[in-house]
N, C-alpha and C. Protein backbone atom coordinates (compact mmCIF):
# COMPACT_ATOMS: atom_id res chain seq x y z
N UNK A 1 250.23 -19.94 -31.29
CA UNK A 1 248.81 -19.70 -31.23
C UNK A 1 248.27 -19.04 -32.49
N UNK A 2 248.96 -18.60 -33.48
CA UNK A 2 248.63 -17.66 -34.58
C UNK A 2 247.95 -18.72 -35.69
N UNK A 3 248.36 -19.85 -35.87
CA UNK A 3 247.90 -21.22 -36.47
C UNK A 3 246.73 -21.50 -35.67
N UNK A 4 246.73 -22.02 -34.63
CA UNK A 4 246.11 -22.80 -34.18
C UNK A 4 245.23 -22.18 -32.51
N UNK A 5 243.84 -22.62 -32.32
CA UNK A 5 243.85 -22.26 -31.29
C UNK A 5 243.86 -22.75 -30.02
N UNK A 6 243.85 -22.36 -28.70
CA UNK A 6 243.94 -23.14 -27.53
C UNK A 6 242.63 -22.91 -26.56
N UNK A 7 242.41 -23.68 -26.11
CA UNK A 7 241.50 -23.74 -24.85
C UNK A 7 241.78 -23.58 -23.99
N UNK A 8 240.52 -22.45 -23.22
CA UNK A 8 240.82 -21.82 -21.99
C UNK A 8 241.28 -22.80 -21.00
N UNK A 9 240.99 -24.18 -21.31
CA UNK A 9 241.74 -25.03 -19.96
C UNK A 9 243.43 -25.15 -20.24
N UNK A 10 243.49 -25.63 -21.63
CA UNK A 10 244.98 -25.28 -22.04
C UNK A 10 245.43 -24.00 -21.47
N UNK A 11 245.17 -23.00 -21.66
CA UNK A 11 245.55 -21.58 -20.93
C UNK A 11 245.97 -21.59 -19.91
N UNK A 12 244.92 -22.58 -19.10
CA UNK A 12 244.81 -22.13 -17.62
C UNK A 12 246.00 -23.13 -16.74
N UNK A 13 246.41 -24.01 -18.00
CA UNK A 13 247.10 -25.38 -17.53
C UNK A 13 248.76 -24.44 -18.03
N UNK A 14 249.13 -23.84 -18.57
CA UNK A 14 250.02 -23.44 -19.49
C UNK A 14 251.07 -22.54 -18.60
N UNK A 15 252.25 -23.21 -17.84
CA UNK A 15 252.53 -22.14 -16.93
C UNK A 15 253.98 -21.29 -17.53
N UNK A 16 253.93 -21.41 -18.99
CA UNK A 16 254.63 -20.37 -19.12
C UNK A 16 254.22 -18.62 -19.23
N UNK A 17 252.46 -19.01 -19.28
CA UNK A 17 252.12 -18.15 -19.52
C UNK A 17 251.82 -17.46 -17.94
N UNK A 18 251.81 -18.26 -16.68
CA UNK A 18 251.97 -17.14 -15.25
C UNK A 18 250.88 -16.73 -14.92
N UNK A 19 249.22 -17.35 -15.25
CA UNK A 19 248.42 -16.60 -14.56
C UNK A 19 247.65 -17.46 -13.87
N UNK A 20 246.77 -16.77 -12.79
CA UNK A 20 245.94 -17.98 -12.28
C UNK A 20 244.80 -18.38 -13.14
N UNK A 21 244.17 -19.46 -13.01
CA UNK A 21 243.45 -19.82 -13.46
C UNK A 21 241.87 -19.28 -13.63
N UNK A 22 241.70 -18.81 -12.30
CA UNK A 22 240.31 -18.10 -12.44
C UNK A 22 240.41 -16.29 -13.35
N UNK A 23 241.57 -16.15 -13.73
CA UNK A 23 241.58 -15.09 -14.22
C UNK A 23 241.46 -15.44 -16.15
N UNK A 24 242.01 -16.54 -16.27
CA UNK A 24 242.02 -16.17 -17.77
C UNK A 24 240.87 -15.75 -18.52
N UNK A 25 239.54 -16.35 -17.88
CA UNK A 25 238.39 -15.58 -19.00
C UNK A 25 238.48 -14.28 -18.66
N UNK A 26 238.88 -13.56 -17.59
CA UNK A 26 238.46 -12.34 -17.92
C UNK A 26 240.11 -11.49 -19.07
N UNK A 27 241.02 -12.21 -18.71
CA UNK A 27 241.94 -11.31 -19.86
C UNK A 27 241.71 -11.72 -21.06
N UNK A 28 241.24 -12.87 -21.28
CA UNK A 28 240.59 -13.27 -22.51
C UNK A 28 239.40 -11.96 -23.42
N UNK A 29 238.36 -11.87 -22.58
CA UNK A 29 237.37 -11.42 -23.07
C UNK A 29 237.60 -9.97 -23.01
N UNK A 30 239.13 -9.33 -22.31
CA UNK A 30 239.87 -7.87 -22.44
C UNK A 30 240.20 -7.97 -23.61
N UNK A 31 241.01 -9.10 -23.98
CA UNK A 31 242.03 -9.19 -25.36
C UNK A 31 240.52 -9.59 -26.87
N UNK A 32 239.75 -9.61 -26.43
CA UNK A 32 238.79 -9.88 -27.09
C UNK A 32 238.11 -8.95 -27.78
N UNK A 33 238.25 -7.72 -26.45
CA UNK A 33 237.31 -6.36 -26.93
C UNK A 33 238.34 -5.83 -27.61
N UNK A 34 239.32 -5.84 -27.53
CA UNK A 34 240.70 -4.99 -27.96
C UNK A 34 240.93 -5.00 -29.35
N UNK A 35 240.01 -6.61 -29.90
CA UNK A 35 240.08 -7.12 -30.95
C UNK A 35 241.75 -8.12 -31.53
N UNK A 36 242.27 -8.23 -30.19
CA UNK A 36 243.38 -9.17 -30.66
C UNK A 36 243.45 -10.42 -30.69
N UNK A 37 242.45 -11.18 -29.99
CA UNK A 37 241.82 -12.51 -30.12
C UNK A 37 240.92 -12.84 -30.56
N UNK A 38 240.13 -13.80 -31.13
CA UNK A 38 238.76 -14.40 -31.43
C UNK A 38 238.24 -15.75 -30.42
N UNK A 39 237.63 -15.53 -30.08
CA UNK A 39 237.37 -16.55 -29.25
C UNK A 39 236.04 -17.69 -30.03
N UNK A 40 236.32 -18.90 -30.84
CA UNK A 40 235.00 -19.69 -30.93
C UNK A 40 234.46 -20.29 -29.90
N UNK A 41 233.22 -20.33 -29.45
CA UNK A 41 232.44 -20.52 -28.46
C UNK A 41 231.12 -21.62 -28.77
N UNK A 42 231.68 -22.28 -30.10
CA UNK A 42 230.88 -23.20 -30.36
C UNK A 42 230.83 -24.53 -30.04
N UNK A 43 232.23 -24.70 -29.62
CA UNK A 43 232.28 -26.30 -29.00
C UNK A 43 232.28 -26.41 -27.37
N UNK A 44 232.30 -27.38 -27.36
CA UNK A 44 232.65 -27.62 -25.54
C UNK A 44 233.28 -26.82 -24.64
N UNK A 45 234.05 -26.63 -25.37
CA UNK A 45 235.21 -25.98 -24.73
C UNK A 45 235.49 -24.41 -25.89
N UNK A 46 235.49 -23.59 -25.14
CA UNK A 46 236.17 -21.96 -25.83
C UNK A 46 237.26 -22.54 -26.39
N UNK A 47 237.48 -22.10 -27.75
CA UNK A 47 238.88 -22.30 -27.87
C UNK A 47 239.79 -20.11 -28.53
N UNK A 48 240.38 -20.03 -28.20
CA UNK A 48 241.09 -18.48 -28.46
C UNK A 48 242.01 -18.83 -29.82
N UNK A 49 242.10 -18.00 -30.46
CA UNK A 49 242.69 -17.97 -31.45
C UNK A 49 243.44 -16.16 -31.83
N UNK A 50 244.67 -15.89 -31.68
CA UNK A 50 244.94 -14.70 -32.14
C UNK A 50 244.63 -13.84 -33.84
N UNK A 51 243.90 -12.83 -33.08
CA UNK A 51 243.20 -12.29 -34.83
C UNK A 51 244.75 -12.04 -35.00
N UNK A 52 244.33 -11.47 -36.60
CA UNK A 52 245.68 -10.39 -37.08
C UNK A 52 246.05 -9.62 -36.56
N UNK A 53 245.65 -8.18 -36.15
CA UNK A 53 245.75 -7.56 -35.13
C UNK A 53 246.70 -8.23 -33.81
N UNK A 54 246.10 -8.92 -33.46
CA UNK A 54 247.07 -9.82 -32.07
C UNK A 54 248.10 -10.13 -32.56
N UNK A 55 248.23 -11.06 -33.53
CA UNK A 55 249.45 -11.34 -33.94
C UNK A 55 250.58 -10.53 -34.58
N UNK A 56 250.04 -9.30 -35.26
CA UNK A 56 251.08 -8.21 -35.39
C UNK A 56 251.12 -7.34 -34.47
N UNK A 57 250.76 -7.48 -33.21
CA UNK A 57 251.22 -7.13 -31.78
C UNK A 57 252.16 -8.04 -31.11
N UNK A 58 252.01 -9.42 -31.48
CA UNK A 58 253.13 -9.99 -30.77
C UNK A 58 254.40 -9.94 -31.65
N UNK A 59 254.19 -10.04 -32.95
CA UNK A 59 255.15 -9.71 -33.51
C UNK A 59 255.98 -8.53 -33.66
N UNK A 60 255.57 -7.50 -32.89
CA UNK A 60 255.60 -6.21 -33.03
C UNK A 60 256.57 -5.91 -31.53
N UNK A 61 255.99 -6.54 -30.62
CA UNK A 61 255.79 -5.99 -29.32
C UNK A 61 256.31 -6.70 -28.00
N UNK A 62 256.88 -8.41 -28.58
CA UNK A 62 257.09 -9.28 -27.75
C UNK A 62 258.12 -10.03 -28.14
N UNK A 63 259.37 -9.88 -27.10
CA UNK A 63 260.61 -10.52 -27.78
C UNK A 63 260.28 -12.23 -27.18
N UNK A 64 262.07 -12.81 -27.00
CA UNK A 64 261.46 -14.27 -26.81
C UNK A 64 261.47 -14.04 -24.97
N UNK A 65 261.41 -13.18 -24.56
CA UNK A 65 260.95 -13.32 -22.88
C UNK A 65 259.97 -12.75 -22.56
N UNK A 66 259.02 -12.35 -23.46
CA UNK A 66 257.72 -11.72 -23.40
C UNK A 66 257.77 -10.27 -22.93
């Protein structure tokens, strides 16, 4: 995700990531205020993208079993 970003339906479709579906906008728009994501909101579809910040948290903070 540090390249590239995904859509909240991708998210919501994505079951390694374990959440329900009606929840991802709101951890989205948590990880948002936190400043570890960016969310563009210009196309059809949200797409999330990890800021810097996020990504030297996962790099920091998240082995390969999360």
């Amino acid at each position: 995700m540090p390249d590239q970003g995904r859509s909240y339906r991708d998210l919501k479709q994505d079951q390694a990531i374990d959440i329900e579906a009606g929840t991802v906008s709101r951890y989205v728009l948590d990880l948002e205020a936190r400043g570890l994501v960016s969310v563009d909101r210009r196309g059809q579809r949200n797409t999330v993208r990890l800021s810097d910040r996020g990504a030297t948290a996962v790099n920091q903070c998240l082995d390969a079993e999360y």
